[in-house]
PDB file of N, CA and C in Angstrom:
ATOM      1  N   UNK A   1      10.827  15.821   3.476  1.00  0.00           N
ATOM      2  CA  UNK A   1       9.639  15.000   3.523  1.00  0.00           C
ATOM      3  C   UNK A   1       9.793  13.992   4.664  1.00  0.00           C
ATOM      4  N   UNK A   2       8.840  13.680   4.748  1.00  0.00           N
ATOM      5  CA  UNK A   2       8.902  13.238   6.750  1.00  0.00           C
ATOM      6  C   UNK A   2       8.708  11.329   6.134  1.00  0.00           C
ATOM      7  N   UNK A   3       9.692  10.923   7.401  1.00  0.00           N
ATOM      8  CA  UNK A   3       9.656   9.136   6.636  1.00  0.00           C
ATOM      9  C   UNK A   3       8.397   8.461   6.429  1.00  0.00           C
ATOM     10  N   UNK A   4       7.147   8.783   7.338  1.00  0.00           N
ATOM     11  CA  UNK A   4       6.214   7.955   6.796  1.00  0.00           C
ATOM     12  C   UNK A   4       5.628   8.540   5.843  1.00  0.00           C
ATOM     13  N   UNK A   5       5.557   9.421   5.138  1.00  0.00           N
ATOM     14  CA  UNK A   5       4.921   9.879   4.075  1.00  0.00           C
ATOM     15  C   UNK A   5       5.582   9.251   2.730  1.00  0.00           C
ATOM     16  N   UNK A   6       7.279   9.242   3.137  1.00  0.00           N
ATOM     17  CA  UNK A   6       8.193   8.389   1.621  1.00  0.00           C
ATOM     18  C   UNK A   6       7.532   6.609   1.584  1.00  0.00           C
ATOM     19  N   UNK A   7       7.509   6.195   3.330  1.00  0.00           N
ATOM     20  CA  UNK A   7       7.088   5.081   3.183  1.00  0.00           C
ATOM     21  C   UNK A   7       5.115   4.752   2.620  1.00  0.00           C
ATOM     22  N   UNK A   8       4.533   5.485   2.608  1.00  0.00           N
ATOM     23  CA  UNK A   8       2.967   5.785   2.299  1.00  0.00           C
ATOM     24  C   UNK A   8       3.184   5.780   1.063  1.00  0.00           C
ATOM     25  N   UNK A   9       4.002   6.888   0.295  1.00  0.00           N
ATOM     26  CA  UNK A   9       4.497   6.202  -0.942  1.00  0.00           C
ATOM     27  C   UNK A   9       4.766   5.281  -1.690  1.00  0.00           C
ATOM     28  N   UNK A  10       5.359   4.811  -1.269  1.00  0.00           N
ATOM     29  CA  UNK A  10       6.226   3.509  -1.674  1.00  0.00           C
ATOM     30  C   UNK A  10       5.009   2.605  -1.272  1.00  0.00           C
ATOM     31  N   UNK A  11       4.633   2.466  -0.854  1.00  0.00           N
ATOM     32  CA  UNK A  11       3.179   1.017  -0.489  1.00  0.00           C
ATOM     33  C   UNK A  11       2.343   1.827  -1.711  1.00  0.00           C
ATOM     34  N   UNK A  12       2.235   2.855  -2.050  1.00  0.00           N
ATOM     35  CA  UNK A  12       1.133   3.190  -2.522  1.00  0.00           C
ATOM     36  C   UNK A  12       1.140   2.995  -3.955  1.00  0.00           C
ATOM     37  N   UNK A  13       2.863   3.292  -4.471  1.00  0.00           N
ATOM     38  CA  UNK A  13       3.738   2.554  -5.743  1.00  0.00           C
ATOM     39  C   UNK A  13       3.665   1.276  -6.191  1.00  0.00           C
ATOM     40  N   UNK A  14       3.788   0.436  -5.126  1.00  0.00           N
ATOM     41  CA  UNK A  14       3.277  -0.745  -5.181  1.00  0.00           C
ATOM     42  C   UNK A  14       2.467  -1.363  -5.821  1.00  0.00           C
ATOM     43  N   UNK A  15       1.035  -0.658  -5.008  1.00  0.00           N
ATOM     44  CA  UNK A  15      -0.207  -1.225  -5.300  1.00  0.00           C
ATOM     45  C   UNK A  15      -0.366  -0.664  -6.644  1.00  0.00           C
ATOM     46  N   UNK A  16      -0.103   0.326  -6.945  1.00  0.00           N
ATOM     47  CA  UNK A  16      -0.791   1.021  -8.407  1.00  0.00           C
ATOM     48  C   UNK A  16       0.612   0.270  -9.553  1.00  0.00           C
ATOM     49  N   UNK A  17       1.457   0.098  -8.898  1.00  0.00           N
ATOM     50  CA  UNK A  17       1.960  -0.841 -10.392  1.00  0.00           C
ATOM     51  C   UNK A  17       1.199  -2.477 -10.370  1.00  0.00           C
ATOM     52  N   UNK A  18       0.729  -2.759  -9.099  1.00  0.00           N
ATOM     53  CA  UNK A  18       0.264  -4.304  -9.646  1.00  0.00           C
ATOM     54  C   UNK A  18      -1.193  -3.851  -9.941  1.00  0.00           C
ATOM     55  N   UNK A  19      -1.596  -2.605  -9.865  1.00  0.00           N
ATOM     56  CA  UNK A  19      -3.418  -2.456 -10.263  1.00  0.00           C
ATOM     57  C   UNK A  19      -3.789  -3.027 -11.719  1.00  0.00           C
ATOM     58  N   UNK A  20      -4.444  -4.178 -11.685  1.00  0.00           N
ATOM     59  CA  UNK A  20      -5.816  -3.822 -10.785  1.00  0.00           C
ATOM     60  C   UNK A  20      -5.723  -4.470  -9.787  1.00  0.00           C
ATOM     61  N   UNK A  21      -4.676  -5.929  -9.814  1.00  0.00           N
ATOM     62  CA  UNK A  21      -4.654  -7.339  -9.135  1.00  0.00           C
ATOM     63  C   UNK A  21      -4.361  -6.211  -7.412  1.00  0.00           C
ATOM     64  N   UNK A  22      -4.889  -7.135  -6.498  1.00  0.00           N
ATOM     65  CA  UNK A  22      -4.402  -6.672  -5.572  1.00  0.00           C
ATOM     66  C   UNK A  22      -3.261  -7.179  -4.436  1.00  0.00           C
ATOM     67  N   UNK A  23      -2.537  -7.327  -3.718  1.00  0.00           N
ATOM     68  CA  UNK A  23      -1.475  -7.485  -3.258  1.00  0.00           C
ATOM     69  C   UNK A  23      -1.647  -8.129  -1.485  1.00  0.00           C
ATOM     70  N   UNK A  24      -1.163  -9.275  -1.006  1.00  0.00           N
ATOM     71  CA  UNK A  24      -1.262  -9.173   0.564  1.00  0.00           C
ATOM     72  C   UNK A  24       0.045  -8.398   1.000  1.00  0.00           C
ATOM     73  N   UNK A  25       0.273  -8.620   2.419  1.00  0.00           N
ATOM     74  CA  UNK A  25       0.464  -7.582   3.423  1.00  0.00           C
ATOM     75  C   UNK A  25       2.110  -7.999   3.537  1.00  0.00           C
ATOM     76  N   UNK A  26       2.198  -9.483   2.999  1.00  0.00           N
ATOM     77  CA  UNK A  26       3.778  -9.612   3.307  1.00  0.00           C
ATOM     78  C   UNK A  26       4.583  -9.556   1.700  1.00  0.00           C
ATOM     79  N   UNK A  27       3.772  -9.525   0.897  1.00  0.00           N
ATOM     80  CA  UNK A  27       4.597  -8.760  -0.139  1.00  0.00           C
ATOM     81  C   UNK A  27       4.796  -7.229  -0.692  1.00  0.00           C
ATOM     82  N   UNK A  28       3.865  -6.769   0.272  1.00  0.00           N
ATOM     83  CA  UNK A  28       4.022  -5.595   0.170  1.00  0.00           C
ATOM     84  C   UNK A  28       5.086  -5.224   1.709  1.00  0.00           C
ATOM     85  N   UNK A  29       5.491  -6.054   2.531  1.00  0.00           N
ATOM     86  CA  UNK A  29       6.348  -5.771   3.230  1.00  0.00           C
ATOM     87  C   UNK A  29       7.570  -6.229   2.431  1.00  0.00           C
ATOM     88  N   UNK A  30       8.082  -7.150   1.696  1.00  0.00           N
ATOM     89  CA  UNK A  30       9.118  -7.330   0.687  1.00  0.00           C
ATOM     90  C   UNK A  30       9.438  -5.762   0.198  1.00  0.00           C
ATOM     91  N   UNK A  31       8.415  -5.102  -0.617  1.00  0.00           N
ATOM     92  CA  UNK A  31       8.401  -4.241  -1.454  1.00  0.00           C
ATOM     93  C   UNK A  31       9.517  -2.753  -0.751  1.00  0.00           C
ATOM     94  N   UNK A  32       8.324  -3.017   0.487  1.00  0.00           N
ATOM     95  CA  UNK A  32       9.011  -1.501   1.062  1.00  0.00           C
ATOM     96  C   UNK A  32      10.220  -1.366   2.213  1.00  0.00           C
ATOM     97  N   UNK A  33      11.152  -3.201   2.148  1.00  0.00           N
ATOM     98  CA  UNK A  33      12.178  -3.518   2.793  1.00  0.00           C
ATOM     99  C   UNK A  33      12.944  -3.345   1.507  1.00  0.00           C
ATOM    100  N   UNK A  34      12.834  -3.805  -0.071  1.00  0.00           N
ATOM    101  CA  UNK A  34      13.748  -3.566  -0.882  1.00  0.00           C
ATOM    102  C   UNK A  34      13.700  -1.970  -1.198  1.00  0.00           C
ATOM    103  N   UNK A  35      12.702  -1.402  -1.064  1.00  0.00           N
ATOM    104  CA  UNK A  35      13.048   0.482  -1.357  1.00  0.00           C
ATOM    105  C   UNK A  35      13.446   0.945  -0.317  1.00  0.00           C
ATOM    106  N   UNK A  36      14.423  -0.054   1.043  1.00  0.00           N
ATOM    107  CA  UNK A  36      15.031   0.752   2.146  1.00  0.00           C
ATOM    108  C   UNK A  36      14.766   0.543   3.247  1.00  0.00           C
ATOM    109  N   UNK A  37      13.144   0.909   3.351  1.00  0.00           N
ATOM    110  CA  UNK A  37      12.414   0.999   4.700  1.00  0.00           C
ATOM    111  C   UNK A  37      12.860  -0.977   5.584  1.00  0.00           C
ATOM    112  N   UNK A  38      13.337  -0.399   6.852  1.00  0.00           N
ATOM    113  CA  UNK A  38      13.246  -1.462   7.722  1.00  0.00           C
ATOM    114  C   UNK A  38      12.154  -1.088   8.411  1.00  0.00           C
ATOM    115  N   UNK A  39      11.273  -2.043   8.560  1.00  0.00           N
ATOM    116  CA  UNK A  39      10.198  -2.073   9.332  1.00  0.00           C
ATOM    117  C   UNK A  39       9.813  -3.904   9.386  1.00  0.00           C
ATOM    118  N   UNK A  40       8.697  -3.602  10.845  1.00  0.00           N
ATOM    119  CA  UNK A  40       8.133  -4.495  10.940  1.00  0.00           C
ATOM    120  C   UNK A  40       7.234  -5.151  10.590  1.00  0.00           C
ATOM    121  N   UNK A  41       6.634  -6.325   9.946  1.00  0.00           N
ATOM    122  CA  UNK A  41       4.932  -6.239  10.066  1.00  0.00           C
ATOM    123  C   UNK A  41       3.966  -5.400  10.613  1.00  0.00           C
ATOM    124  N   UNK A  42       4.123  -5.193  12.191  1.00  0.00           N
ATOM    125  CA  UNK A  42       2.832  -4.568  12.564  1.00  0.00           C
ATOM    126  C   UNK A  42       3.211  -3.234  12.226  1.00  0.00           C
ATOM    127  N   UNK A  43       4.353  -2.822  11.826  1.00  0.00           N
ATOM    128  CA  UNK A  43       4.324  -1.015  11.688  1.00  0.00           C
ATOM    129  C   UNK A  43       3.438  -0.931  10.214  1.00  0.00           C
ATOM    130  N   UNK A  44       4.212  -2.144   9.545  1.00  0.00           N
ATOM    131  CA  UNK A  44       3.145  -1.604   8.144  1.00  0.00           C
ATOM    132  C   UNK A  44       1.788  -1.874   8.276  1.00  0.00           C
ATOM    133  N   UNK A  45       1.675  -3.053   8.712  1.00  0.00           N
ATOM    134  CA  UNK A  45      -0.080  -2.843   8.964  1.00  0.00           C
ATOM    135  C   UNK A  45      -0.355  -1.594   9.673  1.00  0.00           C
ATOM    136  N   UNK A  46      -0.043  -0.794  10.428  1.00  0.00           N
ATOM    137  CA  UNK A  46      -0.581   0.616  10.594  1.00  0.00           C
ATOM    138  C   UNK A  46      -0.877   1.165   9.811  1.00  0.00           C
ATOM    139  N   UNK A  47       0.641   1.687   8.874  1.00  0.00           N
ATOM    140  CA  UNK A  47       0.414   2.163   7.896  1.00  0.00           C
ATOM    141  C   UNK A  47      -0.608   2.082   6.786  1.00  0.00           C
ATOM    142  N   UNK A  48      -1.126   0.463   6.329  1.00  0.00           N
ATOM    143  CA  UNK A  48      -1.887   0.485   5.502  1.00  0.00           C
ATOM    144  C   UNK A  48      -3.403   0.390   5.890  1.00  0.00           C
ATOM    145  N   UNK A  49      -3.605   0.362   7.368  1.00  0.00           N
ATOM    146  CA  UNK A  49      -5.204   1.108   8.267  1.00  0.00           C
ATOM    147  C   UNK A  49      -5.129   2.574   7.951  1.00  0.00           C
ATOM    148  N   UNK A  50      -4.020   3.450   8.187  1.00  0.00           N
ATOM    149  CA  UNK A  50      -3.885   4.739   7.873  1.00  0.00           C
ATOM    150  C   UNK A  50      -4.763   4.949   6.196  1.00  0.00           C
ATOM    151  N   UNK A  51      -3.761   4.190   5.663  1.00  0.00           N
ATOM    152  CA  UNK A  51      -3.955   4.550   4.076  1.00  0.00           C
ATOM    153  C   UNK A  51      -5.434   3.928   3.401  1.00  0.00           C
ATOM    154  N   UNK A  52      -6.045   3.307   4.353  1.00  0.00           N
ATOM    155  CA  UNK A  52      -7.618   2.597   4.581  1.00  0.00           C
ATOM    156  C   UNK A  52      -8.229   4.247   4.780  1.00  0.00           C
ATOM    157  N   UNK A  53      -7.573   4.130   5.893  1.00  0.00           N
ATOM    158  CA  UNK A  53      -8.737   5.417   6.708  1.00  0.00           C
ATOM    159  C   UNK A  53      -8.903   6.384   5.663  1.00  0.00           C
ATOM    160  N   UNK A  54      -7.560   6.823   5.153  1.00  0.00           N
ATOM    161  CA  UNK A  54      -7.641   7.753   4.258  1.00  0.00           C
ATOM    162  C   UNK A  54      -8.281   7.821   2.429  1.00  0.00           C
ATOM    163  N   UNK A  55      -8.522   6.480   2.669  1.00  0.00           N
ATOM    164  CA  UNK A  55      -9.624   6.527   1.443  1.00  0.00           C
ATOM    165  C   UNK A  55      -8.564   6.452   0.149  1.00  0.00           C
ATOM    166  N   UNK A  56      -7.236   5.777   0.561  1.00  0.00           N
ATOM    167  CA  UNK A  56      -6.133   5.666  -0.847  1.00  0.00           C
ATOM    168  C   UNK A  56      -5.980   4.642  -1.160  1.00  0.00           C
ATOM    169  N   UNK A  57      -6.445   3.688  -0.188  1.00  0.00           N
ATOM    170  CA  UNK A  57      -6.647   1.846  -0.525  1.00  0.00           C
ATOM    171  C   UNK A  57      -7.352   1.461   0.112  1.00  0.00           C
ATOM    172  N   UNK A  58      -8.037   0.549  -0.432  1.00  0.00           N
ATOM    173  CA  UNK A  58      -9.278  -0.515   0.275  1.00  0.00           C
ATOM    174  C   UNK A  58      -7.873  -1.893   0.660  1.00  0.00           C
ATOM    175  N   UNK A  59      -8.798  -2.537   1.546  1.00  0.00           N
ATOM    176  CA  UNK A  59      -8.374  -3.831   1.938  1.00  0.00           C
ATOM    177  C   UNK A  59      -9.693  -4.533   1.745  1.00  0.00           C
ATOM    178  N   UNK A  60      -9.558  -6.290   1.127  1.00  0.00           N
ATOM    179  CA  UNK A  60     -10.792  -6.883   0.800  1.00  0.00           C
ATOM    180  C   UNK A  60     -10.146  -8.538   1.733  1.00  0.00           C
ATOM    181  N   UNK A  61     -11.073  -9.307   2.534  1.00  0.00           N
ATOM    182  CA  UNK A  61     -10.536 -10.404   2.720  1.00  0.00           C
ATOM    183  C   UNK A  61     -10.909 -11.434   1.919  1.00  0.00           C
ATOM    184  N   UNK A  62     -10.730 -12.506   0.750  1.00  0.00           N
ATOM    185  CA  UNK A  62     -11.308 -13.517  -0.197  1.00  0.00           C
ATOM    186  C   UNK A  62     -11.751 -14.882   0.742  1.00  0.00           C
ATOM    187  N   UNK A  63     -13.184 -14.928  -0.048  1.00  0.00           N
ATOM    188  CA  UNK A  63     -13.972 -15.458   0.309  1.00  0.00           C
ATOM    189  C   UNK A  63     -13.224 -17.238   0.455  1.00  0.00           C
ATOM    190  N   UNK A  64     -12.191 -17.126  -0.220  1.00  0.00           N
ATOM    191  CA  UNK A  64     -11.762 -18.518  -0.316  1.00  0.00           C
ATOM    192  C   UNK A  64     -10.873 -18.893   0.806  1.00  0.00           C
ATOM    193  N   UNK A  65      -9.788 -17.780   1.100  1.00  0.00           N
ATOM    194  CA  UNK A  65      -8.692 -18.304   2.318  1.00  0.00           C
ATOM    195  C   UNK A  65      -8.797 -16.529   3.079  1.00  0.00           C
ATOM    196  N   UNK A  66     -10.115 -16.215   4.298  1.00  0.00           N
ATOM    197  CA  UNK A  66      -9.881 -15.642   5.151  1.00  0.00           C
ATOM    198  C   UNK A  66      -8.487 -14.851   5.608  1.00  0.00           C
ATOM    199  N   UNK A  67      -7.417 -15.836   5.834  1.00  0.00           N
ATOM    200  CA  UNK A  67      -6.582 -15.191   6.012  1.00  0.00           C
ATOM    201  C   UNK A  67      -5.480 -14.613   5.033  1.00  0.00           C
ATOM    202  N   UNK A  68      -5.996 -14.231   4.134  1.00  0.00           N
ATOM    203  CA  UNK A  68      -5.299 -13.711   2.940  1.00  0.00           C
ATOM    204  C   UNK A  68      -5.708 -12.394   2.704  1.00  0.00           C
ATOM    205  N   UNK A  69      -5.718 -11.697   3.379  1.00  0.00           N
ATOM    206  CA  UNK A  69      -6.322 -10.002   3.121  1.00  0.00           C
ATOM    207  C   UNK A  69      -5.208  -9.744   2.263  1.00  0.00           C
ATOM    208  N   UNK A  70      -5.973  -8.925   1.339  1.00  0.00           N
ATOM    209  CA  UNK A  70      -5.159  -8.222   0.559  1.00  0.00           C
ATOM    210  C   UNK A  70      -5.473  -6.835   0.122  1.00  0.00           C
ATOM    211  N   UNK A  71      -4.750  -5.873  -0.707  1.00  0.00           N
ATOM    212  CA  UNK A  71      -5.123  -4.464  -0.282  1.00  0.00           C
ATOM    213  C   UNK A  71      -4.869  -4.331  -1.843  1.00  0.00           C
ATOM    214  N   UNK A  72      -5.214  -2.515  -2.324  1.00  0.00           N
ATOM    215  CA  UNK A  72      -5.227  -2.334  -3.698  1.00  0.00           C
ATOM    216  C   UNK A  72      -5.721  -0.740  -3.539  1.00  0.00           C
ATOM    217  N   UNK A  73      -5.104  -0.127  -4.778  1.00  0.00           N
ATOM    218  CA  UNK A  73      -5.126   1.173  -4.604  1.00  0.00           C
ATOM    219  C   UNK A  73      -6.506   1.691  -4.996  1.00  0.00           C
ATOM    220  N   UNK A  74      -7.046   2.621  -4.238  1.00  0.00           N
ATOM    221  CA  UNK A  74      -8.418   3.261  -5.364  1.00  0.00           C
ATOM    222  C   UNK A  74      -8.025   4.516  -6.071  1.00  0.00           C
ATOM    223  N   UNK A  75      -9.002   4.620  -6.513  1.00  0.00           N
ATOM    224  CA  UNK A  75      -8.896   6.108  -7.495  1.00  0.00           C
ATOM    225  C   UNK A  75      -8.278   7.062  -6.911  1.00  0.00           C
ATOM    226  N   UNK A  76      -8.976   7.465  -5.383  1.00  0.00           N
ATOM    227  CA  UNK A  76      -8.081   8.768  -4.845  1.00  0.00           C
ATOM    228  C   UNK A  76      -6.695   8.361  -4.217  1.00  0.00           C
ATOM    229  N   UNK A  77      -6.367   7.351  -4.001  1.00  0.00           N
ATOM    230  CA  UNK A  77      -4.559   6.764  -4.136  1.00  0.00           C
ATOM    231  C   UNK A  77      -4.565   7.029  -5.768  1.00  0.00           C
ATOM    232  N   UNK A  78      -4.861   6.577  -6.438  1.00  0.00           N
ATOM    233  CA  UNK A  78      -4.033   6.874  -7.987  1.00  0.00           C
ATOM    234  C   UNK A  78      -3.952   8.676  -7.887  1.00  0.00           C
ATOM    235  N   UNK A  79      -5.015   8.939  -7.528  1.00  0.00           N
ATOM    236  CA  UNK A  79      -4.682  10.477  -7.782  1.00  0.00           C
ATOM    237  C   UNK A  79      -3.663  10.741  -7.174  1.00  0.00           C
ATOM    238  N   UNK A  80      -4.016  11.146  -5.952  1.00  0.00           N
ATOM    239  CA  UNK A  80      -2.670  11.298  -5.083  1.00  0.00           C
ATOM    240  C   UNK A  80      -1.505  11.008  -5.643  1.00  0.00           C
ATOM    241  N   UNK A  81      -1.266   9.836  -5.796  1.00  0.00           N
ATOM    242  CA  UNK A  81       0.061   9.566  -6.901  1.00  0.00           C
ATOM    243  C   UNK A  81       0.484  10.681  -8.191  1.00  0.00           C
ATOM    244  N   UNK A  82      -0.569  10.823  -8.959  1.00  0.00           N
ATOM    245  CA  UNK A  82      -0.589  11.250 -10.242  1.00  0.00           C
ATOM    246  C   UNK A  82      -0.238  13.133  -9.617  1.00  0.00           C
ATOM    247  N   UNK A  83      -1.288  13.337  -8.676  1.00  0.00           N
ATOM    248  CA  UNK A  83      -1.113  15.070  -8.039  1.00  0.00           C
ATOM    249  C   UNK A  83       0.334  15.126  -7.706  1.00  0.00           C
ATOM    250  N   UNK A  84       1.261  14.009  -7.189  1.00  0.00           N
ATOM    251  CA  UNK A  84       2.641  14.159  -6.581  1.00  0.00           C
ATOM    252  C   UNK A  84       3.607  14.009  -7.734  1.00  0.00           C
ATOM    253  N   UNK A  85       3.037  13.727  -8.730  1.00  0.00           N
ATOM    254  CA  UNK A  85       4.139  13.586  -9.543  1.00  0.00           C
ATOM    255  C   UNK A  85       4.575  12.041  -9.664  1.00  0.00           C
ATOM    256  N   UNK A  86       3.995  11.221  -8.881  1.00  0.00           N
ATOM    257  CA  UNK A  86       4.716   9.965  -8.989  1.00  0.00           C
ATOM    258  C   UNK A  86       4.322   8.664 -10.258  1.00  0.00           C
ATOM    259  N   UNK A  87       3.800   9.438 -10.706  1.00  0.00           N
ATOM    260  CA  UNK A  87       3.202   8.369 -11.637  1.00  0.00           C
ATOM    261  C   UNK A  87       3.791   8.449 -13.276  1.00  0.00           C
ATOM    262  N   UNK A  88       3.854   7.883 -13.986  1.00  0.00           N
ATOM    263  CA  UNK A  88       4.500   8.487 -15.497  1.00  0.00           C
ATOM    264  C   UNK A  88       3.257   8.649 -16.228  1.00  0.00           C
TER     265      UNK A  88
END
């Protein structure tokens, strides 16, 4: 399995264990530095435009502090999860 797909994972683990609440961008960089992955900020923000594009998480910015985007899994990320086996 090719590394960004384990790391697409693992963000995607994330979000569906804190669902429904949703998560910003530097604790979900915590998340996927303690399951291994060294990366940067901007690599994961790729990653989670990817996982935008692909319709497995929304990103929402709150109306209260702009710079607090935060992201959260939708249904076809839970699936995905659930189709891979990753879910209990």
């Amino acid at each position: 399995m090719r590394r960004n797909q384990l790391l697409r994972q693992a963000i995607l683990l994330q979000l569906e264990a804190a669902a429904p609440t949703s998560l910003p961008a530097d604790t979900l960089l915590q998340g996927v530095h303690a399951a291994g992955f060294e990366i940067k900020q901007k690599a994961l923000l790729k990653e989670l435009a990817y996982l935008c594009d692909k319709g497995l998480i929304e990103s929402h910015v709150p109306d209260i502090d702009p710079s607090d985007k935060r992201h959260r899994v939708t249904a076809a990320g839970q699936d995905y999860l659930d189709e891979q086996g990753l879910t209990s």
